[in-house]
PDB file of N, CA and C in Angstrom:
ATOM      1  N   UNK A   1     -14.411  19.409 -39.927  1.00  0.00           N
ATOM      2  CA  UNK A   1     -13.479  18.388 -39.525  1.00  0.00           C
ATOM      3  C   UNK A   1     -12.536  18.121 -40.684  1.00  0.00           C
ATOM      4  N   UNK A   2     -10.991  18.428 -40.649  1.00  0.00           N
ATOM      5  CA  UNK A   2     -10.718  18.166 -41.601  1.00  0.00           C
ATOM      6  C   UNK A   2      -9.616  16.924 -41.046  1.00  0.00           C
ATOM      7  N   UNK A   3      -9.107  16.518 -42.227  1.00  0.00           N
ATOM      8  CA  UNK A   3      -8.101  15.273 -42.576  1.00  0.00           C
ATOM      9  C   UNK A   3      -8.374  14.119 -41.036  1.00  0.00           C
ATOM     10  N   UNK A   4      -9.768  13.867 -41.088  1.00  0.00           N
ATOM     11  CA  UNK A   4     -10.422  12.624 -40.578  1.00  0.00           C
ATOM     12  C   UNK A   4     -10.582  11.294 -41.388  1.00  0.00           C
ATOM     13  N   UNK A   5     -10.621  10.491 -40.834  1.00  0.00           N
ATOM     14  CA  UNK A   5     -10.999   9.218 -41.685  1.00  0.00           C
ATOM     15  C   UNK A   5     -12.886   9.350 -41.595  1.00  0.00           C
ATOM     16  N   UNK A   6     -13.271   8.714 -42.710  1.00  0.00           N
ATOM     17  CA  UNK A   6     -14.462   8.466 -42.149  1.00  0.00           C
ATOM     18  C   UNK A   6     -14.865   8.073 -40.909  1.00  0.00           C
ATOM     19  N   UNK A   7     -13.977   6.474 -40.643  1.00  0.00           N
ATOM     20  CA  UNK A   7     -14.097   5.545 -39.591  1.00  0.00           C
ATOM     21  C   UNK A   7     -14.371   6.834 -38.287  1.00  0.00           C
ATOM     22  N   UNK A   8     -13.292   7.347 -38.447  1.00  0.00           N
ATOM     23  CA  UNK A   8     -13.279   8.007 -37.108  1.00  0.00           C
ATOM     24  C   UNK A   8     -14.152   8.985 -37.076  1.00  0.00           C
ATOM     25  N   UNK A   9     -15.053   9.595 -37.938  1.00  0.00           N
ATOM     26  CA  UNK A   9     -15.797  10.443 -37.792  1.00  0.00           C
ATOM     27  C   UNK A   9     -17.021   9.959 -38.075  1.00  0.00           C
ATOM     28  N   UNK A  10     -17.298   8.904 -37.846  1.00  0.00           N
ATOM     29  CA  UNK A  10     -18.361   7.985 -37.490  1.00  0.00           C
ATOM     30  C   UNK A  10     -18.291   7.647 -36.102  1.00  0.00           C
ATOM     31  N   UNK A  11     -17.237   7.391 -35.871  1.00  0.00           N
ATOM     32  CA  UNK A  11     -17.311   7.383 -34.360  1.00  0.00           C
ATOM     33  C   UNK A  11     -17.431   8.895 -33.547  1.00  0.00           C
ATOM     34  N   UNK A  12     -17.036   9.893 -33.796  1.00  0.00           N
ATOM     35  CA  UNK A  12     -16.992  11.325 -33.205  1.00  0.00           C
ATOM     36  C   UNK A  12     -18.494  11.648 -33.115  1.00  0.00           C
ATOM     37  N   UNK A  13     -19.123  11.273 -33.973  1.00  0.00           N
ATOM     38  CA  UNK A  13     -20.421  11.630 -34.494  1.00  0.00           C
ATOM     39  C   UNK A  13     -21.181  10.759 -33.165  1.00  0.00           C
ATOM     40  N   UNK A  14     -20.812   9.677 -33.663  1.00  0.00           N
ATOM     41  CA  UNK A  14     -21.465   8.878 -32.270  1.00  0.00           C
ATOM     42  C   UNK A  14     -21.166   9.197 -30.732  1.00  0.00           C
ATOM     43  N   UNK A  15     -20.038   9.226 -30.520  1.00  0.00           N
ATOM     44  CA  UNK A  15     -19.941  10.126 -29.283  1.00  0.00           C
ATOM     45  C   UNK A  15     -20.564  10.933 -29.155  1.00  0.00           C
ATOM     46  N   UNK A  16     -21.052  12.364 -29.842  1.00  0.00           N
ATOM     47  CA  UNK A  16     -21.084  13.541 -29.985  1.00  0.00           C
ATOM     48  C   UNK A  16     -22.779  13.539 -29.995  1.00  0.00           C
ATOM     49  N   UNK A  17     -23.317  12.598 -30.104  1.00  0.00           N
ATOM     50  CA  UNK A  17     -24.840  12.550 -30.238  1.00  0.00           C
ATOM     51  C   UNK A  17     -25.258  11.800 -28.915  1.00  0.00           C
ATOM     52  N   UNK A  18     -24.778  10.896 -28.530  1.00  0.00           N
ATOM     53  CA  UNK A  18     -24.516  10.197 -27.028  1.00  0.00           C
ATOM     54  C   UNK A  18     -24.470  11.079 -26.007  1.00  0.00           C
ATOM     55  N   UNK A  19     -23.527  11.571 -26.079  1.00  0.00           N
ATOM     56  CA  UNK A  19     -22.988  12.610 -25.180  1.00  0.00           C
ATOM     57  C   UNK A  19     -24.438  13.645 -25.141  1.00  0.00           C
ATOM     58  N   UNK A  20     -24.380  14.569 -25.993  1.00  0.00           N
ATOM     59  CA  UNK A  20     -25.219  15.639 -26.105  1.00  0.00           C
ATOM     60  C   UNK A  20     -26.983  15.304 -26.333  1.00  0.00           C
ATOM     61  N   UNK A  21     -27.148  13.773 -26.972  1.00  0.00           N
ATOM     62  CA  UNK A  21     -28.365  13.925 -26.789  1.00  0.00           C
ATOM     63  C   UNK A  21     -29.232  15.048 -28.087  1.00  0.00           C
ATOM     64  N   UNK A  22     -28.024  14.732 -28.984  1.00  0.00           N
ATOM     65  CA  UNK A  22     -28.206  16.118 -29.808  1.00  0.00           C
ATOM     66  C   UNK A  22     -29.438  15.595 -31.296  1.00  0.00           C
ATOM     67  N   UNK A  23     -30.000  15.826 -31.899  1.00  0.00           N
ATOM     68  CA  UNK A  23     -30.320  15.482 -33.220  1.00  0.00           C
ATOM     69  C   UNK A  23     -29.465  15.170 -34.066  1.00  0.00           C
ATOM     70  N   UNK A  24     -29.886  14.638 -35.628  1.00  0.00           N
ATOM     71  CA  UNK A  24     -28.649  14.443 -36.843  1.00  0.00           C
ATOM     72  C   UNK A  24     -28.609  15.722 -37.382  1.00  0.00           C
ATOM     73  N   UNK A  25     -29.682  16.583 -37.442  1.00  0.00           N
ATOM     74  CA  UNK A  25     -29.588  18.004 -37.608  1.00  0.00           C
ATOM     75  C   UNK A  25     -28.749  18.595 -37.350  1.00  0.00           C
ATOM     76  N   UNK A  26     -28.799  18.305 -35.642  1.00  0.00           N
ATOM     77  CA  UNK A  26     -27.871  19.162 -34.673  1.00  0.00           C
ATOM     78  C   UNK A  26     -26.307  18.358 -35.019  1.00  0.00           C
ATOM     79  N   UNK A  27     -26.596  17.702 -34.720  1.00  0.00           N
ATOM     80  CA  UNK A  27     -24.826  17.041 -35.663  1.00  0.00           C
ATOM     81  C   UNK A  27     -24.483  16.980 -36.927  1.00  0.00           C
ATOM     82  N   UNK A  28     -25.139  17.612 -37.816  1.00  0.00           N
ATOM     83  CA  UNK A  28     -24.190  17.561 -38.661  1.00  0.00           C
ATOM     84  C   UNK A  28     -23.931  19.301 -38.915  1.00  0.00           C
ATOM     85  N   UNK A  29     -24.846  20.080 -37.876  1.00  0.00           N
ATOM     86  CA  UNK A  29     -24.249  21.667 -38.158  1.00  0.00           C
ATOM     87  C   UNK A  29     -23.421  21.773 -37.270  1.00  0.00           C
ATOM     88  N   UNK A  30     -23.110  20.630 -35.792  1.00  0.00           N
ATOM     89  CA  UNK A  30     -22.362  21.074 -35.472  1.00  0.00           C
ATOM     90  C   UNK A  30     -20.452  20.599 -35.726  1.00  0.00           C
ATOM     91  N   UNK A  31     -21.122  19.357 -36.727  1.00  0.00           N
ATOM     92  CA  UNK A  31     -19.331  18.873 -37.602  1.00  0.00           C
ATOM     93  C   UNK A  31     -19.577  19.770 -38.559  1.00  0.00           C
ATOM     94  N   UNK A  32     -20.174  20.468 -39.403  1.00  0.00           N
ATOM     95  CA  UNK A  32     -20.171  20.699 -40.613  1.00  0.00           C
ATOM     96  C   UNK A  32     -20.207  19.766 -42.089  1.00  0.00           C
ATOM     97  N   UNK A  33     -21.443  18.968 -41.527  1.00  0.00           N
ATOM     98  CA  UNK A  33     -21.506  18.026 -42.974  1.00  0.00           C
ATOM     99  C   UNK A  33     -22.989  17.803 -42.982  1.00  0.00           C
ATOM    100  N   UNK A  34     -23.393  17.008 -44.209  1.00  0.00           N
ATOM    101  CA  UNK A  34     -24.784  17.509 -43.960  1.00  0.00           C
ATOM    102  C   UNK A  34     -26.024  16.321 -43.595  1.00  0.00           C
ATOM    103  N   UNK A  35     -27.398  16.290 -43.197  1.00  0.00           N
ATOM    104  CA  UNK A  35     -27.551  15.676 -42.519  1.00  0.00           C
ATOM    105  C   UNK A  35     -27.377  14.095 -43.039  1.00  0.00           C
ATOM    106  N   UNK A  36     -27.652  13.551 -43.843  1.00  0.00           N
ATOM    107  CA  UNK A  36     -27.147  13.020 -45.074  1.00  0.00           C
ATOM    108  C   UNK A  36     -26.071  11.857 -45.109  1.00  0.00           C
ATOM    109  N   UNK A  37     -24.831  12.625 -44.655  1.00  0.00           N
ATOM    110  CA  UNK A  37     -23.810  12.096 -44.147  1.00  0.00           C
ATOM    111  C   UNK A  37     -23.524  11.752 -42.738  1.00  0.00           C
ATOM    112  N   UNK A  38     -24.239  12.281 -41.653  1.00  0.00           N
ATOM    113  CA  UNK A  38     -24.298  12.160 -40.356  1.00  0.00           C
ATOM    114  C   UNK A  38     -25.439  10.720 -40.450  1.00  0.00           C
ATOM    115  N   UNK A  39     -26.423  10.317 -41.232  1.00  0.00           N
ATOM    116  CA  UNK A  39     -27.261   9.579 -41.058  1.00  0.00           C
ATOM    117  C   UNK A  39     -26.655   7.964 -41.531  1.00  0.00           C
ATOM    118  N   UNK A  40     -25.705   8.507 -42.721  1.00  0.00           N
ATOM    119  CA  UNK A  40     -25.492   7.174 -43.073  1.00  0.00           C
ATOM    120  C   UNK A  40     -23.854   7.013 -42.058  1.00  0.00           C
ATOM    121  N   UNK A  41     -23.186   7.962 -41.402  1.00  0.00           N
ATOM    122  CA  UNK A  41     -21.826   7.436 -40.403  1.00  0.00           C
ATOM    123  C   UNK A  41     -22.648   6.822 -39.430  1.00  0.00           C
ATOM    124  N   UNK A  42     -23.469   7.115 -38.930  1.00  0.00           N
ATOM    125  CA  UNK A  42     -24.132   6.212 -37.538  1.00  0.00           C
ATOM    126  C   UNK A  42     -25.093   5.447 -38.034  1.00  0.00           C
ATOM    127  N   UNK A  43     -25.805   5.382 -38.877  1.00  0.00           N
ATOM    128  CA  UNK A  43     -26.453   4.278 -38.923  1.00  0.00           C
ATOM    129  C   UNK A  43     -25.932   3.190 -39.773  1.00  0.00           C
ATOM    130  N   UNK A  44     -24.757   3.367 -40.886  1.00  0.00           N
ATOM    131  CA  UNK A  44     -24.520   2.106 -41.465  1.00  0.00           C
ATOM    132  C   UNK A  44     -23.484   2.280 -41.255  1.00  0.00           C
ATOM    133  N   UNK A  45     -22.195   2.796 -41.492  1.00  0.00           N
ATOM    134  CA  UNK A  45     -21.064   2.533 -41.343  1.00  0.00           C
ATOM    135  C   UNK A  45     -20.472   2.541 -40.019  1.00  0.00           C
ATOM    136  N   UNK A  46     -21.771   3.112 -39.188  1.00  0.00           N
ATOM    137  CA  UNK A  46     -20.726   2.347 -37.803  1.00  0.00           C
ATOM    138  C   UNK A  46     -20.973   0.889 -37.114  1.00  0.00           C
ATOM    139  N   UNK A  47     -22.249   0.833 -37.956  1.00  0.00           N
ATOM    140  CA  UNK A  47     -22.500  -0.806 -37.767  1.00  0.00           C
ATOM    141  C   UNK A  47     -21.039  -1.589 -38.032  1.00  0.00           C
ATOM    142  N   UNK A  48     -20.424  -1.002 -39.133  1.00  0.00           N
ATOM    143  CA  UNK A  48     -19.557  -2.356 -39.476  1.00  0.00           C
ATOM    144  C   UNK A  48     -18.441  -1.653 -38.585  1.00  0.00           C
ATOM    145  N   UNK A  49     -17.651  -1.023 -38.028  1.00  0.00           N
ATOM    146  CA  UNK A  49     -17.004  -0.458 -36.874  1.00  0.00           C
ATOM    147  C   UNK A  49     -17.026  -0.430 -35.676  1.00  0.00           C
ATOM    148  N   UNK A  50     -18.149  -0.342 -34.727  1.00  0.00           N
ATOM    149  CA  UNK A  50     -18.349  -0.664 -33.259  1.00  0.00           C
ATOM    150  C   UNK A  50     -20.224  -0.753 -33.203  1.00  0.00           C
ATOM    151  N   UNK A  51     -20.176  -2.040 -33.255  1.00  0.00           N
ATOM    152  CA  UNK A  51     -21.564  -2.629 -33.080  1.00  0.00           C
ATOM    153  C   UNK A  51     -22.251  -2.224 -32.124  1.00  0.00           C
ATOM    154  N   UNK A  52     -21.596  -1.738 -31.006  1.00  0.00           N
ATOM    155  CA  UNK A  52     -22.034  -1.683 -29.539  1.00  0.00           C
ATOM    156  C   UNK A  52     -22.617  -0.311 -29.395  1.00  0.00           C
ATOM    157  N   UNK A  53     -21.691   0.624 -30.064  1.00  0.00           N
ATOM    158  CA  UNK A  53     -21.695   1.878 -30.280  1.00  0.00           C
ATOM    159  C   UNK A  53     -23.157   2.369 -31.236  1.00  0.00           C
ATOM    160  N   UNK A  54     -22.636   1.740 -32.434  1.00  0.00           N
ATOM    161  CA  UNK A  54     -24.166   1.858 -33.330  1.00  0.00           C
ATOM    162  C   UNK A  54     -25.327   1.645 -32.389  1.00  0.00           C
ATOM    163  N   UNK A  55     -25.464   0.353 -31.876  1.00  0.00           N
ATOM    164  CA  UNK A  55     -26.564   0.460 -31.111  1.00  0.00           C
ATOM    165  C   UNK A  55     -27.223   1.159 -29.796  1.00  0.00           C
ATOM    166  N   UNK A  56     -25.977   1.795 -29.287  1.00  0.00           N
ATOM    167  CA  UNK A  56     -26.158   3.157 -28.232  1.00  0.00           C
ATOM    168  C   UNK A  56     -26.703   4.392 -29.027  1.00  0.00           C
ATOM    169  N   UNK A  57     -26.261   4.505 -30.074  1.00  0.00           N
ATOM    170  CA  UNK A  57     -26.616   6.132 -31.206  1.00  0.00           C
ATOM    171  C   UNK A  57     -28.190   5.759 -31.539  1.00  0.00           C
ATOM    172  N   UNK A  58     -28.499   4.594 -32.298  1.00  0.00           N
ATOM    173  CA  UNK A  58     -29.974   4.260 -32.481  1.00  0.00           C
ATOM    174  C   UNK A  58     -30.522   4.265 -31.221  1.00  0.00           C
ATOM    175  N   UNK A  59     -30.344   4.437 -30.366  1.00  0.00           N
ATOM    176  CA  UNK A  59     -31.310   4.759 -29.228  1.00  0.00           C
ATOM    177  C   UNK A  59     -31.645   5.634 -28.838  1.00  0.00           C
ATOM    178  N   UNK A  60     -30.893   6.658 -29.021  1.00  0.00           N
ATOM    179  CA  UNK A  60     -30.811   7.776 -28.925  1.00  0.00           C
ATOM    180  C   UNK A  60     -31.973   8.758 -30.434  1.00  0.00           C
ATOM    181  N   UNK A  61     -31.140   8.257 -31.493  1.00  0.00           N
ATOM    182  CA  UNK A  61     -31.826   8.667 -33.098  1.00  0.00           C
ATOM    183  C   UNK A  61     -33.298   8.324 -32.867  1.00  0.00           C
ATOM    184  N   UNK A  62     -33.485   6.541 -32.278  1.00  0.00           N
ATOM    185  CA  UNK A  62     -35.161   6.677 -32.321  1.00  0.00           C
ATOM    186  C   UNK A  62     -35.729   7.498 -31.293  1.00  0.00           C
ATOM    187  N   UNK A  63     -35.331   7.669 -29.813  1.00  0.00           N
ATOM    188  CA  UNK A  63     -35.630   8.705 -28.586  1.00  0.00           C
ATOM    189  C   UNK A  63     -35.951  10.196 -29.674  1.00  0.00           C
ATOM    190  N   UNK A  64     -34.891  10.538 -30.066  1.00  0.00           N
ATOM    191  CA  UNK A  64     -35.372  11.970 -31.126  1.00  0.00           C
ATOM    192  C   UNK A  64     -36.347  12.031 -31.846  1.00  0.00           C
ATOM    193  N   UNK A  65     -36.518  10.783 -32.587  1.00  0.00           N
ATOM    194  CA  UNK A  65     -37.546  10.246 -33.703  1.00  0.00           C
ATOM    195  C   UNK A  65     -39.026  10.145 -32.978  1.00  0.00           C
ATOM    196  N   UNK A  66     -38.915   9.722 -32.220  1.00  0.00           N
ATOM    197  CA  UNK A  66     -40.748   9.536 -30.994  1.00  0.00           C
ATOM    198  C   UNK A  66     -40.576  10.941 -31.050  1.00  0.00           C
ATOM    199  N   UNK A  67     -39.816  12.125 -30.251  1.00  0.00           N
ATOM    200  CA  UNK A  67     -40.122  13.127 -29.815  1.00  0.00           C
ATOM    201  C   UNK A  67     -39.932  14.462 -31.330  1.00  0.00           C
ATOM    202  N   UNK A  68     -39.890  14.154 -32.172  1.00  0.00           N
ATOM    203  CA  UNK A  68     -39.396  15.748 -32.921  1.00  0.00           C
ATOM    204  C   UNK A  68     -41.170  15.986 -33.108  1.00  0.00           C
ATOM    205  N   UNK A  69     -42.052  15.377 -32.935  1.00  0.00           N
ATOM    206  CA  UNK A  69     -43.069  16.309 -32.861  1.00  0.00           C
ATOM    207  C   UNK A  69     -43.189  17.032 -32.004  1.00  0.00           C
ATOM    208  N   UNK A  70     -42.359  16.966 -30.624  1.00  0.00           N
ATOM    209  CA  UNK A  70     -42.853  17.941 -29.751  1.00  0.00           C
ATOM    210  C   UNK A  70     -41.473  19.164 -30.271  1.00  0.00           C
ATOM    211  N   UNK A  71     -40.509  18.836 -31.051  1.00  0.00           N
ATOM    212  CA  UNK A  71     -39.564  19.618 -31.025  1.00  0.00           C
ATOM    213  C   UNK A  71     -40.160  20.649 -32.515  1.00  0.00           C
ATOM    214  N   UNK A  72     -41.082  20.338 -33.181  1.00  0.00           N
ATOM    215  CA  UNK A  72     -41.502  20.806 -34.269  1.00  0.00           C
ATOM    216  C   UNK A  72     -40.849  20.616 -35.516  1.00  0.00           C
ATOM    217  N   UNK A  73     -40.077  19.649 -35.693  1.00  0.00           N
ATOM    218  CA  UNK A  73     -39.460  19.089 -36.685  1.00  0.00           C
ATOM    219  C   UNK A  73     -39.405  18.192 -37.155  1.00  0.00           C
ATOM    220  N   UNK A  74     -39.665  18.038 -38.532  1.00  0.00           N
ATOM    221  CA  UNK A  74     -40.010  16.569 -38.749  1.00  0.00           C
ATOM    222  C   UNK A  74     -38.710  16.071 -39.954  1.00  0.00           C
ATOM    223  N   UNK A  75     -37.860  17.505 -40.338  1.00  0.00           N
ATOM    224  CA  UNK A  75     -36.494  16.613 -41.688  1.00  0.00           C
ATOM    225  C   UNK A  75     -35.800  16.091 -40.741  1.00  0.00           C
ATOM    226  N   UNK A  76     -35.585  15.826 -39.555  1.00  0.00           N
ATOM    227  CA  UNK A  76     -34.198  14.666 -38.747  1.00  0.00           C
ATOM    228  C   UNK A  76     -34.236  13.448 -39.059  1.00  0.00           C
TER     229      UNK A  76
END
């Protein structure tokens, strides 16, 4: 992703995990950043950006979080 704001790629991220249902794994190979940075755009900095939103992505992040034992992964 280039010449993004953070803001907005905190939000893309959030869409993009919403949407797909995907891991932070899976999002950040599929923006190209690493997981790292995908963890702290949705979990803290989109808090202060769309509250509503943050709390749709954590539902999703903990849904992944109960299940990556069945997915065999436990770095997400």
């Amino acid at each position: 992703m280039k010449c993004v704001s953070i803001e907005e790629r905190a939000i893309n991220l959030a869409h993009y995990i919403i949407e797909t249902k995907d891991t932070v794994r899976g999002a950040a190979k599929k923006f190209g950043v690493s997981k790292s940075t995908v963890h702290k755009d949705v979990s803290e900095r989109l808090k202060h950006i769309n509250k509503a939103l943050a709390a749709e992505v954590r539902t999703i992040l903990d849904e992944n979080k109960a299940e990556r034992h069945i997915r065999g992964r436990y770095g997400d």
